[in-house]
PDB file of N, CA and C in Angstrom:
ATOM      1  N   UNK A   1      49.371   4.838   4.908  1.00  0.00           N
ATOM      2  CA  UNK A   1      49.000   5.110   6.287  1.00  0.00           C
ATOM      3  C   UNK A   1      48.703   3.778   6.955  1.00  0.00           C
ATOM      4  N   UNK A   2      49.341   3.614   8.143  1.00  0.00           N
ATOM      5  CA  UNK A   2      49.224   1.993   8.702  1.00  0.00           C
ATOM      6  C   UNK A   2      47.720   2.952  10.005  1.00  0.00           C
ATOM      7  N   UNK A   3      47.481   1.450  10.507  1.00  0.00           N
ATOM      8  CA  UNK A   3      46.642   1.094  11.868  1.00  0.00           C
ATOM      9  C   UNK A   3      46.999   2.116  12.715  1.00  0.00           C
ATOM     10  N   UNK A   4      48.193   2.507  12.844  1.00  0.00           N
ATOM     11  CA  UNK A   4      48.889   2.861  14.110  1.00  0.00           C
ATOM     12  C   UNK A   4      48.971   4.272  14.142  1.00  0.00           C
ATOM     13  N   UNK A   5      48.787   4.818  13.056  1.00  0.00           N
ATOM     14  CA  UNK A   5      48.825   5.986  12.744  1.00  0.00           C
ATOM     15  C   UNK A   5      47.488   6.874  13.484  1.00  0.00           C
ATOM     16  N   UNK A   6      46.368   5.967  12.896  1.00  0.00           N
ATOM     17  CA  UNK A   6      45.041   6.335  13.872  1.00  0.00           C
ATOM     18  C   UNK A   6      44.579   5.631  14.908  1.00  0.00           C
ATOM     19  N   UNK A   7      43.933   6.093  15.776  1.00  0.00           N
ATOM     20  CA  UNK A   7      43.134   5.202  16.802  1.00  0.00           C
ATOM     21  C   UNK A   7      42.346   5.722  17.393  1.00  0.00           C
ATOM     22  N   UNK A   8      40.642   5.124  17.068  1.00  0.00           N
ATOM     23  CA  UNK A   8      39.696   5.626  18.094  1.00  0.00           C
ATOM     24  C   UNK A   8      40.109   6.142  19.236  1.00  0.00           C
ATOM     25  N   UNK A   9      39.591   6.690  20.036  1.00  0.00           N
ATOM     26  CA  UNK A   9      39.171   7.049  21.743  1.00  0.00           C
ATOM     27  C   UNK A   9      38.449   6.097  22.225  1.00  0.00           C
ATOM     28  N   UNK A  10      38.833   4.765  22.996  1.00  0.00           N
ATOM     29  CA  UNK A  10      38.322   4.254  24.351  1.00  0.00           C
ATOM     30  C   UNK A  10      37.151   4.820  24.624  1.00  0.00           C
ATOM     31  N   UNK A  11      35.853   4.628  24.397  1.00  0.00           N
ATOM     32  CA  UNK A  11      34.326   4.754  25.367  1.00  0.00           C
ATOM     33  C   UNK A  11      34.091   4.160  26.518  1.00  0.00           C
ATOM     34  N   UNK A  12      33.399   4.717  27.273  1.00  0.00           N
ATOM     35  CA  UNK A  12      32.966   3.946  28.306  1.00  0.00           C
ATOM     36  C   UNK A  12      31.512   4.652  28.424  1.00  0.00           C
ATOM     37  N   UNK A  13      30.445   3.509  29.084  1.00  0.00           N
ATOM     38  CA  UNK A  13      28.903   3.998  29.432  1.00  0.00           C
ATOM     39  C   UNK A  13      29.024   5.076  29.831  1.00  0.00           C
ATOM     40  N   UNK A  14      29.772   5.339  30.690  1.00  0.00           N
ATOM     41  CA  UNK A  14      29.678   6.502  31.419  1.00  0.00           C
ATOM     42  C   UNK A  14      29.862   7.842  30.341  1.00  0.00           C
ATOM     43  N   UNK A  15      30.936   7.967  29.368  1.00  0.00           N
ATOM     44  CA  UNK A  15      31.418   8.929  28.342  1.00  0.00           C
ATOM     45  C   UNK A  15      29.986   9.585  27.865  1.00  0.00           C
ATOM     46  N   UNK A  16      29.016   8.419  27.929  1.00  0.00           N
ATOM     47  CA  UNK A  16      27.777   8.887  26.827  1.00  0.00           C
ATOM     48  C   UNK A  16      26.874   9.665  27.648  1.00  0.00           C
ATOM     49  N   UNK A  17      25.893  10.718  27.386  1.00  0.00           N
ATOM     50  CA  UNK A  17      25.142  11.390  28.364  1.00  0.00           C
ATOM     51  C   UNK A  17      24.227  11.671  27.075  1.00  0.00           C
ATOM     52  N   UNK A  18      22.891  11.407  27.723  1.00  0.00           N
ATOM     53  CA  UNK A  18      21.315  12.361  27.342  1.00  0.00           C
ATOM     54  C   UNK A  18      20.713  12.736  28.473  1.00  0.00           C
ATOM     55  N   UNK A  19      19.562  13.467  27.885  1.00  0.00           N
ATOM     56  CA  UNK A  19      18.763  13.632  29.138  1.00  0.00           C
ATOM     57  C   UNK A  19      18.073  12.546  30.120  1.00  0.00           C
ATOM     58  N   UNK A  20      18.472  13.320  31.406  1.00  0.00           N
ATOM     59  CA  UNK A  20      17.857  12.241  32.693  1.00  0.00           C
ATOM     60  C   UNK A  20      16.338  11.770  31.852  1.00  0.00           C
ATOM     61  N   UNK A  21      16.196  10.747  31.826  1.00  0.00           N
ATOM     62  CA  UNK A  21      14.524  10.486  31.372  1.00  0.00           C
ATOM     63  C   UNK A  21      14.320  10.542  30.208  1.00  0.00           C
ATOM     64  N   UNK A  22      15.456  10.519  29.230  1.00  0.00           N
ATOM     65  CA  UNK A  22      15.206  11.139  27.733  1.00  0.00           C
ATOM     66  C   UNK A  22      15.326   9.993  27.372  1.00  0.00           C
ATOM     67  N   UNK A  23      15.254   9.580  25.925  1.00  0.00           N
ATOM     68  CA  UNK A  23      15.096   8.544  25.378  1.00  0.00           C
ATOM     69  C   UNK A  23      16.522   8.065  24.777  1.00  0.00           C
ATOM     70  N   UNK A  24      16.611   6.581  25.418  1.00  0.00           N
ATOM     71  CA  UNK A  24      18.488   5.974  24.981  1.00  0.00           C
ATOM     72  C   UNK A  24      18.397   5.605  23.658  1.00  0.00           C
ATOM     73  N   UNK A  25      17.444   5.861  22.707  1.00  0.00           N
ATOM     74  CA  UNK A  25      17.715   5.814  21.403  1.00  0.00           C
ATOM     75  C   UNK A  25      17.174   6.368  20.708  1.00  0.00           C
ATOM     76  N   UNK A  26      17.490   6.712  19.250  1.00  0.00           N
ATOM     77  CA  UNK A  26      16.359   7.399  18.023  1.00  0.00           C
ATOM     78  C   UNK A  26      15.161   6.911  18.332  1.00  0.00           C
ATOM     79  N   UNK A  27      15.100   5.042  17.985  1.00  0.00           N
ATOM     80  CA  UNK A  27      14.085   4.511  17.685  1.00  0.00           C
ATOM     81  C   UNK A  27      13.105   4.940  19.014  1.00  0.00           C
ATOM     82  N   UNK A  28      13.780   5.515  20.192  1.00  0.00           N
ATOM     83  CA  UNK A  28      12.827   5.485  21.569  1.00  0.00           C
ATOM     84  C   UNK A  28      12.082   7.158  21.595  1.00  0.00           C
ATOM     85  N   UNK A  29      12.661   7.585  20.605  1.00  0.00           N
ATOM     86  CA  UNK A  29      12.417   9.199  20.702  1.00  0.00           C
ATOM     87  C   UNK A  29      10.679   9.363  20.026  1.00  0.00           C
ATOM     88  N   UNK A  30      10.220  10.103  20.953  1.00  0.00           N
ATOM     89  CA  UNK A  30       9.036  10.452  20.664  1.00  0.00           C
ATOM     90  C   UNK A  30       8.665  11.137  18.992  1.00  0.00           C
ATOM     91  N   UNK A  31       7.756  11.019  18.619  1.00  0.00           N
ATOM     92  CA  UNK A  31       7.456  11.319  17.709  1.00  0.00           C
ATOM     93  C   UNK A  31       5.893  12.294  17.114  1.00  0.00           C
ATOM     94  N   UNK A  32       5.689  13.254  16.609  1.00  0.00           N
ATOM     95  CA  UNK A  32       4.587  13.864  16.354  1.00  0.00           C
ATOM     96  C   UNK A  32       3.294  13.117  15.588  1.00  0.00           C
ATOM     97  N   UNK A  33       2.385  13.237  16.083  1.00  0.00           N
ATOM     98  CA  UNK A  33       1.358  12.498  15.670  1.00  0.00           C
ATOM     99  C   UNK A  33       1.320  13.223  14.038  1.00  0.00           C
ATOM    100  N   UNK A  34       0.645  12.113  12.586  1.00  0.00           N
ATOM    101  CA  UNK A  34       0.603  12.696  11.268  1.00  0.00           C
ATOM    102  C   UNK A  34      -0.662  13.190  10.999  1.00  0.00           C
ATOM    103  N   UNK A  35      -0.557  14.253  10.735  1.00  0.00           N
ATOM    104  CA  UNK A  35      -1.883  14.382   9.362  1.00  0.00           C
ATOM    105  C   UNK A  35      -1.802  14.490   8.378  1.00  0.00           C
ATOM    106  N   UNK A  36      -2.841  14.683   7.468  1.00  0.00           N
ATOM    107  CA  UNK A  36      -3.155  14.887   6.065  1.00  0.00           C
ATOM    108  C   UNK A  36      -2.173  16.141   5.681  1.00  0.00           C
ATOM    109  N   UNK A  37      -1.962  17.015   6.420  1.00  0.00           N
ATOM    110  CA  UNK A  37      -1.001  18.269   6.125  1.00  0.00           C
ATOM    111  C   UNK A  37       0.328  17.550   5.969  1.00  0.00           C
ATOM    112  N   UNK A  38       0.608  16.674   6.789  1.00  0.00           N
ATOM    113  CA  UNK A  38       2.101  16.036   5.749  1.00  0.00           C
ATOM    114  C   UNK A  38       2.284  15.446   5.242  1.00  0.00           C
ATOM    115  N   UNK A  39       1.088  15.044   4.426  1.00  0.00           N
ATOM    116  CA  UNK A  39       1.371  14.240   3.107  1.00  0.00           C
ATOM    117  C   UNK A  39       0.801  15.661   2.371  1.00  0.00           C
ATOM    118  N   UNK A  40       1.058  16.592   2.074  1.00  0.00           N
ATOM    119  CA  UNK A  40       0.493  17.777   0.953  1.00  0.00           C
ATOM    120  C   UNK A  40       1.371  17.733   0.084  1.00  0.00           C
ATOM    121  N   UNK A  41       2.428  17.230   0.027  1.00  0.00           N
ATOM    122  CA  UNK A  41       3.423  17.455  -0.923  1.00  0.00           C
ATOM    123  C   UNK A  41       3.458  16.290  -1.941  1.00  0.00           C
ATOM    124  N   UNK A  42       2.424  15.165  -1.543  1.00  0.00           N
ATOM    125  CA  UNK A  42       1.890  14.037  -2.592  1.00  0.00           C
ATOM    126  C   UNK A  42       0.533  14.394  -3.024  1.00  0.00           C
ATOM    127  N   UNK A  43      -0.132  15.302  -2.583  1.00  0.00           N
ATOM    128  CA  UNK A  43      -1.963  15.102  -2.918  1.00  0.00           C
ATOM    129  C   UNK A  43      -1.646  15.334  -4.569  1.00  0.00           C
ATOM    130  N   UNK A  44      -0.687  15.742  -5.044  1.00  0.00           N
ATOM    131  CA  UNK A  44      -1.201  16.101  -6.720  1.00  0.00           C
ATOM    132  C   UNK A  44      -0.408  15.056  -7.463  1.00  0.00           C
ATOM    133  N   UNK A  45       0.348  14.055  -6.621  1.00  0.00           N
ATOM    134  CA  UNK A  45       0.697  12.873  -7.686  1.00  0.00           C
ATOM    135  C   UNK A  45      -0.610  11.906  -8.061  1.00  0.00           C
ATOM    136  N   UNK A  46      -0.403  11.525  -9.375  1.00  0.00           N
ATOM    137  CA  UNK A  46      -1.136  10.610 -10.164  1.00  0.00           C
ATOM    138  C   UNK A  46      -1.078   8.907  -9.471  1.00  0.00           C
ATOM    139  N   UNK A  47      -2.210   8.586  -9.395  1.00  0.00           N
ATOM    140  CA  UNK A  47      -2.295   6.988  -9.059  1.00  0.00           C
ATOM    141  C   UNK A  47      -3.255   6.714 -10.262  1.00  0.00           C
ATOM    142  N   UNK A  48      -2.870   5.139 -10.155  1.00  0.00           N
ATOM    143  CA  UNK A  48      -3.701   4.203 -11.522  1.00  0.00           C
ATOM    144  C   UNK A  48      -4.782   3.589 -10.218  1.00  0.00           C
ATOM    145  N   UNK A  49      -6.201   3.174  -9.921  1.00  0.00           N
ATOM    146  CA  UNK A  49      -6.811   2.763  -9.278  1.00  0.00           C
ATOM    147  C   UNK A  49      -7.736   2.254  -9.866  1.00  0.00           C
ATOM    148  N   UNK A  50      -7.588   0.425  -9.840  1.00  0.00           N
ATOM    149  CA  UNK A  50      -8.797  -0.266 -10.315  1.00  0.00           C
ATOM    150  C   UNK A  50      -9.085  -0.956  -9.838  1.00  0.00           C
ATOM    151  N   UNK A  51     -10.390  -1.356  -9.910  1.00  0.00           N
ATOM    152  CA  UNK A  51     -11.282  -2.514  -8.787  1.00  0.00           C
ATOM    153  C   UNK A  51     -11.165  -4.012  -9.719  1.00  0.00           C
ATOM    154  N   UNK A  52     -11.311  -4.786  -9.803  1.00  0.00           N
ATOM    155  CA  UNK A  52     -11.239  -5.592 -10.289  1.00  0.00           C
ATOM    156  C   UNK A  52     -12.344  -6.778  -9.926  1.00  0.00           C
ATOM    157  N   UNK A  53     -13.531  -7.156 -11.234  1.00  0.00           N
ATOM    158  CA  UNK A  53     -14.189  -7.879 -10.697  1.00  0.00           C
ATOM    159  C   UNK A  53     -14.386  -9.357 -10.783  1.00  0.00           C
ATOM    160  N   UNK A  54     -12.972  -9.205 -11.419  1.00  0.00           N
ATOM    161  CA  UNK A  54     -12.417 -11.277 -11.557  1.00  0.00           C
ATOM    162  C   UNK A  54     -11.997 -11.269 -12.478  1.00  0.00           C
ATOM    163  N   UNK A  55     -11.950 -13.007 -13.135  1.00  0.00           N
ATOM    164  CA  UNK A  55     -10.584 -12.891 -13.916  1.00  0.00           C
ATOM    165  C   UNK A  55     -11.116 -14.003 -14.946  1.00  0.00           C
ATOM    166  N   UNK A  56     -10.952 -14.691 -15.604  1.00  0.00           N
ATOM    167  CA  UNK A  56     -11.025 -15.430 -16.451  1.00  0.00           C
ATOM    168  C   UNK A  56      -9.963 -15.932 -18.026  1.00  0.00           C
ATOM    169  N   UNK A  57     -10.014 -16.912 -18.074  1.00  0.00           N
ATOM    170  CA  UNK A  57      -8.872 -17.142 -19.467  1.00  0.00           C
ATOM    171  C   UNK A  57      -9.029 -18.158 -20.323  1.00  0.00           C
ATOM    172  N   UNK A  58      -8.820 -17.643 -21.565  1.00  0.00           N
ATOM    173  CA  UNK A  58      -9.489 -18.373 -22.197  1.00  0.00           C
ATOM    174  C   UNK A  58      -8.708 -18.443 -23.580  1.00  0.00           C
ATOM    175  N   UNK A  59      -8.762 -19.333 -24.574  1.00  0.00           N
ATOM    176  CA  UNK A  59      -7.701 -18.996 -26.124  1.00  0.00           C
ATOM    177  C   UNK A  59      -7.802 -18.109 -26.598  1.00  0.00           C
ATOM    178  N   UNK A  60      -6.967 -17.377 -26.672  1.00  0.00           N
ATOM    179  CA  UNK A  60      -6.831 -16.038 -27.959  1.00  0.00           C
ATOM    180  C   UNK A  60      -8.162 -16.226 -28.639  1.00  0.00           C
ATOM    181  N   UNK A  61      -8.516 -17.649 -29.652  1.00  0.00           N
ATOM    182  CA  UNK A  61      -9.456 -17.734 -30.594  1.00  0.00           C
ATOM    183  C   UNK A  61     -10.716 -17.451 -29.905  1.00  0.00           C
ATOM    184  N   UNK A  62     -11.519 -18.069 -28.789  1.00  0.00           N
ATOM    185  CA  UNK A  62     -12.360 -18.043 -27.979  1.00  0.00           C
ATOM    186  C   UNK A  62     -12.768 -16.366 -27.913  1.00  0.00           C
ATOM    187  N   UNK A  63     -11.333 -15.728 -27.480  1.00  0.00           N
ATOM    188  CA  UNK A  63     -11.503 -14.500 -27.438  1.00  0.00           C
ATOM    189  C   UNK A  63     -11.996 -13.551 -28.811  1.00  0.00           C
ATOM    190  N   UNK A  64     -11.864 -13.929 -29.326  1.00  0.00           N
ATOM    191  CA  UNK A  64     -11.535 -13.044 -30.995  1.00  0.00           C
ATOM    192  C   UNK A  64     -13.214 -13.506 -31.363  1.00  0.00           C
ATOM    193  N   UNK A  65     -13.991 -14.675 -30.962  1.00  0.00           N
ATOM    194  CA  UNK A  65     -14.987 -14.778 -31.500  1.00  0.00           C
ATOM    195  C   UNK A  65     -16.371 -14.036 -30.055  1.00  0.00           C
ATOM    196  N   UNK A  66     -16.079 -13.723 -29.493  1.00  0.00           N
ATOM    197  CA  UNK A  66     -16.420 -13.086 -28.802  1.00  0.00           C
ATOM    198  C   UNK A  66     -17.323 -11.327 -29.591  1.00  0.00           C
ATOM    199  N   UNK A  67     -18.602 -11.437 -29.074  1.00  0.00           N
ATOM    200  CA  UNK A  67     -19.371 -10.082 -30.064  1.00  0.00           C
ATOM    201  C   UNK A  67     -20.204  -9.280 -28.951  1.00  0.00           C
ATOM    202  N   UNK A  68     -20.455  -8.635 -29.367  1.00  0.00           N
ATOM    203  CA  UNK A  68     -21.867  -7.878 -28.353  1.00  0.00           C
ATOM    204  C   UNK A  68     -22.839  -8.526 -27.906  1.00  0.00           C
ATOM    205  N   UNK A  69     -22.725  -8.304 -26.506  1.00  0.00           N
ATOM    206  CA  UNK A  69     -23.700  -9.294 -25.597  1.00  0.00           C
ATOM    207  C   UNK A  69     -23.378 -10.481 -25.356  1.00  0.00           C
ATOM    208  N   UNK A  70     -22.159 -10.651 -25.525  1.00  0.00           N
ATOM    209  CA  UNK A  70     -21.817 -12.124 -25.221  1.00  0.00           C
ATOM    210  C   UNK A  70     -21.568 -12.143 -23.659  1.00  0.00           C
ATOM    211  N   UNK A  71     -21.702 -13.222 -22.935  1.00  0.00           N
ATOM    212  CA  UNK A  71     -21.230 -13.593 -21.621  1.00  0.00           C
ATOM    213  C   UNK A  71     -19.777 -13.776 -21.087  1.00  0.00           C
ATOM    214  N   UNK A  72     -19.204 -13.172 -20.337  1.00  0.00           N
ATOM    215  CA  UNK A  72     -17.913 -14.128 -20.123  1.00  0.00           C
ATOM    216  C   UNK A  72     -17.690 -14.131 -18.609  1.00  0.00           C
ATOM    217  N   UNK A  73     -17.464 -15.365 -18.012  1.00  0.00           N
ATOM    218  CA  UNK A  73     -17.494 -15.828 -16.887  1.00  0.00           C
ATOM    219  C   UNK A  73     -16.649 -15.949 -16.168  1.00  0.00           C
ATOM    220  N   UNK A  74     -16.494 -14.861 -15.091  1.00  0.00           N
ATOM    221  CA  UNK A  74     -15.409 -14.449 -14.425  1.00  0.00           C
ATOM    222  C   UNK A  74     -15.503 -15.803 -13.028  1.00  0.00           C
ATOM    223  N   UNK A  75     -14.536 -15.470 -12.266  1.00  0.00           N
ATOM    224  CA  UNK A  75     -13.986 -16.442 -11.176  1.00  0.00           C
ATOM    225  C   UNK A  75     -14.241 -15.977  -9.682  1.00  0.00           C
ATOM    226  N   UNK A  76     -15.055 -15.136  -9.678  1.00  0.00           N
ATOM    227  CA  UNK A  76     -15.402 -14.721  -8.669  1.00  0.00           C
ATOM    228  C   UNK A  76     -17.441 -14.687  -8.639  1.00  0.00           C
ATOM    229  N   UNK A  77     -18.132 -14.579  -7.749  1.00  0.00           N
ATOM    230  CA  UNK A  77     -19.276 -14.757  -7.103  1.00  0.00           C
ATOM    231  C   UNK A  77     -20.507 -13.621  -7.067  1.00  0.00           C
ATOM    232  N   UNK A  78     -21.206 -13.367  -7.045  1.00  0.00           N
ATOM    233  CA  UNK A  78     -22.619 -12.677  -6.996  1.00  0.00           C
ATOM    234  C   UNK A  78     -21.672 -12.237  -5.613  1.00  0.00           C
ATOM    235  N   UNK A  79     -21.936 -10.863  -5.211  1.00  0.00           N
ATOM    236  CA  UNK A  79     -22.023 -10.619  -4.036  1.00  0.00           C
ATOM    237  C   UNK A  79     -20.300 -10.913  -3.297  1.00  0.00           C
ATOM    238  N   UNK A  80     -19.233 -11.707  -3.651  1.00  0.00           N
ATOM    239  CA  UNK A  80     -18.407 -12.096  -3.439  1.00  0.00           C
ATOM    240  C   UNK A  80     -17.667 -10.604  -3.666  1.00  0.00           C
ATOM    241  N   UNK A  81     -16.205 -10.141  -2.701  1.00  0.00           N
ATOM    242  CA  UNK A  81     -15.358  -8.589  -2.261  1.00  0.00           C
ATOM    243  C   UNK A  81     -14.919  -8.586  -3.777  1.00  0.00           C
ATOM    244  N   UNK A  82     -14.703  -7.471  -4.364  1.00  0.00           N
ATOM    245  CA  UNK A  82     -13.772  -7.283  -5.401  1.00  0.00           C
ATOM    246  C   UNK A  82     -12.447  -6.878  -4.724  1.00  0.00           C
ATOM    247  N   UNK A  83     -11.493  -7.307  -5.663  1.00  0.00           N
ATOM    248  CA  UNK A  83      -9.916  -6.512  -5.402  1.00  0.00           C
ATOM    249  C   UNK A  83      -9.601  -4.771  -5.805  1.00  0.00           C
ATOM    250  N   UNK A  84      -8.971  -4.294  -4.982  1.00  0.00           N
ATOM    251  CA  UNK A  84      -8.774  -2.945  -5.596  1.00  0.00           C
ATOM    252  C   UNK A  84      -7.509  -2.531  -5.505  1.00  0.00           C
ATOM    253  N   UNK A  85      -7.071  -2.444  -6.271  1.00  0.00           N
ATOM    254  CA  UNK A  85      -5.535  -1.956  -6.471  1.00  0.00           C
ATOM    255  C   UNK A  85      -5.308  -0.539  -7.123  1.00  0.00           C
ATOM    256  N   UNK A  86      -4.036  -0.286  -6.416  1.00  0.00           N
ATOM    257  CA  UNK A  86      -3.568   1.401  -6.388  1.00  0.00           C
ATOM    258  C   UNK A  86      -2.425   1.309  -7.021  1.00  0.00           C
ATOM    259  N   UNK A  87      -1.968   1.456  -7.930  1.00  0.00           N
ATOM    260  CA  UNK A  87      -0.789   1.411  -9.240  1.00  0.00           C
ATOM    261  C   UNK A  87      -0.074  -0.287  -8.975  1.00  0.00           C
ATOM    262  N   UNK A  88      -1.187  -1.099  -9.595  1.00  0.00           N
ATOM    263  CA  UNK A  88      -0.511  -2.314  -9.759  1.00  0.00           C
ATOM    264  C   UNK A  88      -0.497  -3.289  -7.975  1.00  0.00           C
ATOM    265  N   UNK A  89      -0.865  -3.062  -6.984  1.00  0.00           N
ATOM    266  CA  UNK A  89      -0.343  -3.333  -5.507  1.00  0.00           C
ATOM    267  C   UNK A  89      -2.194  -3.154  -5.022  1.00  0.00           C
ATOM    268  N   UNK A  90      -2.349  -4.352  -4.564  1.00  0.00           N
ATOM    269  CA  UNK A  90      -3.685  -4.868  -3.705  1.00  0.00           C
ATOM    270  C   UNK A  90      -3.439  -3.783  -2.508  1.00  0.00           C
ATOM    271  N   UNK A  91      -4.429  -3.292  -2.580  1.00  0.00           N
ATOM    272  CA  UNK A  91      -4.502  -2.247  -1.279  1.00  0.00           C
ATOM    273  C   UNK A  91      -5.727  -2.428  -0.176  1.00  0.00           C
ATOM    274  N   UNK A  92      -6.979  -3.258  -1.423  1.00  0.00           N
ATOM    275  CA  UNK A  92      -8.094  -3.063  -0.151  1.00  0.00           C
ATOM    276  C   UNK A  92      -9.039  -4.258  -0.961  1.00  0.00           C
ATOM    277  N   UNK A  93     -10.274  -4.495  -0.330  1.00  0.00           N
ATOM    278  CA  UNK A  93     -11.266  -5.652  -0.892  1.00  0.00           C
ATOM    279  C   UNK A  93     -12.612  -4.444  -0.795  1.00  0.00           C
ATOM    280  N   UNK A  94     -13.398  -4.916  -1.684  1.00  0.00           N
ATOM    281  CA  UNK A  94     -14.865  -3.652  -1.398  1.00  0.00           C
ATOM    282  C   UNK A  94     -16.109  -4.277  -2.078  1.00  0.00           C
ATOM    283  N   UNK A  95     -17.059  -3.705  -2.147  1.00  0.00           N
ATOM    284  CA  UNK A  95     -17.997  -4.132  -2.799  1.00  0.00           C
ATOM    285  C   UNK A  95     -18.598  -3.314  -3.635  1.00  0.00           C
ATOM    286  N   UNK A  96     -19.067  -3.483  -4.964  1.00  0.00           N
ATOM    287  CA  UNK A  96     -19.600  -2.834  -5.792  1.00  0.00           C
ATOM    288  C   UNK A  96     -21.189  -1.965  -5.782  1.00  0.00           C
ATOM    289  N   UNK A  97     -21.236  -1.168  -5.630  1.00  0.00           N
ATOM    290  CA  UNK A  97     -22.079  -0.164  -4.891  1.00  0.00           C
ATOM    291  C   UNK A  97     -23.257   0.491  -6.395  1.00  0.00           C
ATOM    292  N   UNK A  98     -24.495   0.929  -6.008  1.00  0.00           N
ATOM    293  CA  UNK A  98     -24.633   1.985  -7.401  1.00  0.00           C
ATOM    294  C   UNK A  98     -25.082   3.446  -6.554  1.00  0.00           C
ATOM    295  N   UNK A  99     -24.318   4.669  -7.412  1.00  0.00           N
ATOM    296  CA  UNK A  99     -24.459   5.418  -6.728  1.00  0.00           C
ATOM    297  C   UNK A  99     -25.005   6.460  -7.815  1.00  0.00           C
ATOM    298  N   UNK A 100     -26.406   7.137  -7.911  1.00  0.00           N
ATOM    299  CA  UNK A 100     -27.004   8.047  -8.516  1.00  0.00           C
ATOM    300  C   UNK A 100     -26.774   7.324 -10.208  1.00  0.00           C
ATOM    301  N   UNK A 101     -26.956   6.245 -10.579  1.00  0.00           N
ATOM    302  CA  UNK A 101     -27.042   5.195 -11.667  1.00  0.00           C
ATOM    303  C   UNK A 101     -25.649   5.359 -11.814  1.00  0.00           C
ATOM    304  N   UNK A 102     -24.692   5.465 -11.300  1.00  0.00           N
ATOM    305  CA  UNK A 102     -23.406   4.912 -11.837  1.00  0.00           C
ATOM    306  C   UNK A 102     -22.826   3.844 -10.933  1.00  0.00           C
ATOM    307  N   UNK A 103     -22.035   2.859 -11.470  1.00  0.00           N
ATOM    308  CA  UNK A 103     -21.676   2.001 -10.811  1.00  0.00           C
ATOM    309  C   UNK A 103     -20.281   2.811  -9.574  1.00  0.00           C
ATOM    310  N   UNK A 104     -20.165   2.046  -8.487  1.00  0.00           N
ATOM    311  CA  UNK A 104     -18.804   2.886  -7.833  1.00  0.00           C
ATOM    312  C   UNK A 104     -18.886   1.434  -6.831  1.00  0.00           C
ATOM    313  N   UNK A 105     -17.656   1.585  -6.111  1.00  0.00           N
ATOM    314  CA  UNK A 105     -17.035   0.626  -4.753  1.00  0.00           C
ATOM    315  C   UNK A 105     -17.052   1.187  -3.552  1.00  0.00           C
ATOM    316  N   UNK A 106     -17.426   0.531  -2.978  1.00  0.00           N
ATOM    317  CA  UNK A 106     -17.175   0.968  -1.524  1.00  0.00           C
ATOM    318  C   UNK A 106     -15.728  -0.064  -0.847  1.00  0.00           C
ATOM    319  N   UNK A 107     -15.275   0.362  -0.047  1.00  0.00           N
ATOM    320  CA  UNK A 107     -14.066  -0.898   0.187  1.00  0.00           C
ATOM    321  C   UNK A 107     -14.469  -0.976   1.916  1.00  0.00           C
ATOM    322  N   UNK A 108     -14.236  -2.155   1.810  1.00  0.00           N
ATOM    323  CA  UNK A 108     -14.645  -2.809   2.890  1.00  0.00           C
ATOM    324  C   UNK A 108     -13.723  -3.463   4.288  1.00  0.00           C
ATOM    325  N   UNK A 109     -12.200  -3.271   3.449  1.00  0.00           N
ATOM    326  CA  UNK A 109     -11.481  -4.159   4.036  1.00  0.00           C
ATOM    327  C   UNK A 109     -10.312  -3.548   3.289  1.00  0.00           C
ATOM    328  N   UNK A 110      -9.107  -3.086   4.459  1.00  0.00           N
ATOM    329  CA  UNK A 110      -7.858  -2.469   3.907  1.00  0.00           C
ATOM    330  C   UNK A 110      -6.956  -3.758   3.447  1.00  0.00           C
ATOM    331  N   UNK A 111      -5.825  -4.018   2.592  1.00  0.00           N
ATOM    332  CA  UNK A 111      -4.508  -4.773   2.887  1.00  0.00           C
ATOM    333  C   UNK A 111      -3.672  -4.081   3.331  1.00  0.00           C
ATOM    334  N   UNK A 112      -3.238  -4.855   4.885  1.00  0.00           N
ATOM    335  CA  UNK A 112      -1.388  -4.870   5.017  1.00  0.00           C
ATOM    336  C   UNK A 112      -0.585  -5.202   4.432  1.00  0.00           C
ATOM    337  N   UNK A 113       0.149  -4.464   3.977  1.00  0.00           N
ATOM    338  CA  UNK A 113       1.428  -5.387   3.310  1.00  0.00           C
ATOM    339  C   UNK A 113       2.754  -4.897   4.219  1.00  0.00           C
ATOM    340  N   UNK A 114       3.348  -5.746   4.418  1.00  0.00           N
ATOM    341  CA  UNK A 114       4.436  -5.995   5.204  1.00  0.00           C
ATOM    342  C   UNK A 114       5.833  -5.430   4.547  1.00  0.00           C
ATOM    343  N   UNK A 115       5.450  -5.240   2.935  1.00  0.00           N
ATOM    344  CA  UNK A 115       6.493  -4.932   2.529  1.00  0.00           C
ATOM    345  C   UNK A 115       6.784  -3.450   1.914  1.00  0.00           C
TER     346      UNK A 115
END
């Protein structure tokens, strides 16, 4: 089958019609505000969620001699945000809270991620 065989139809601005006042594109088309009702079809997937209260590194050996009650000295501050991540991906910063003697986070500060 050659070129010649087919050939578009010629457009012109004029050919195209929406509504008077309607929107000249998808991206311009109005959209319904979200709630929690449309995400229902995720509330029962599983997430991994951990706070993280620093980091530290040190030799394998260092590690291995390590016993009960020992110290180990993380890289972060008294009072300084912890990280909190939602399956592996920084989601928010918070602070470590005690709530009815258990430890818990409050988050303080969302991340954007762009990607």
């Amino acid at each position: 089958m050659s070129s010649d065989d087919f050939s578009l139809p010629q457009l012109s601005e004029g050919d195209l019609s929406y509504e008077e006042g309607g929107p000249a594109s998808v991206r311009d088309a109005p959209t319904s505000p979200k709630s929690a009702a449309d995400l229902e079809q995720v509330f029962d997937v599983p997430v991994v969620v951990s706070a993280v209260l620093g980091s530290s590194r040190m030799p394998i050996g260092d590690l291995l001699r390590l016993g009960p009650g020992a110290v180990l000295e993380l890289d972060r501050k008294v009072g300084e945000a912890i990280d909190i991540f939602v399956n592996n991906r920084l989601v928010a910063r918070g602070e470590v809270v005690l709530v009815e003697e258990r430890l818990g986070v409050t988050m303080t500060e969302i991340i954007k991620n762009d990607h």
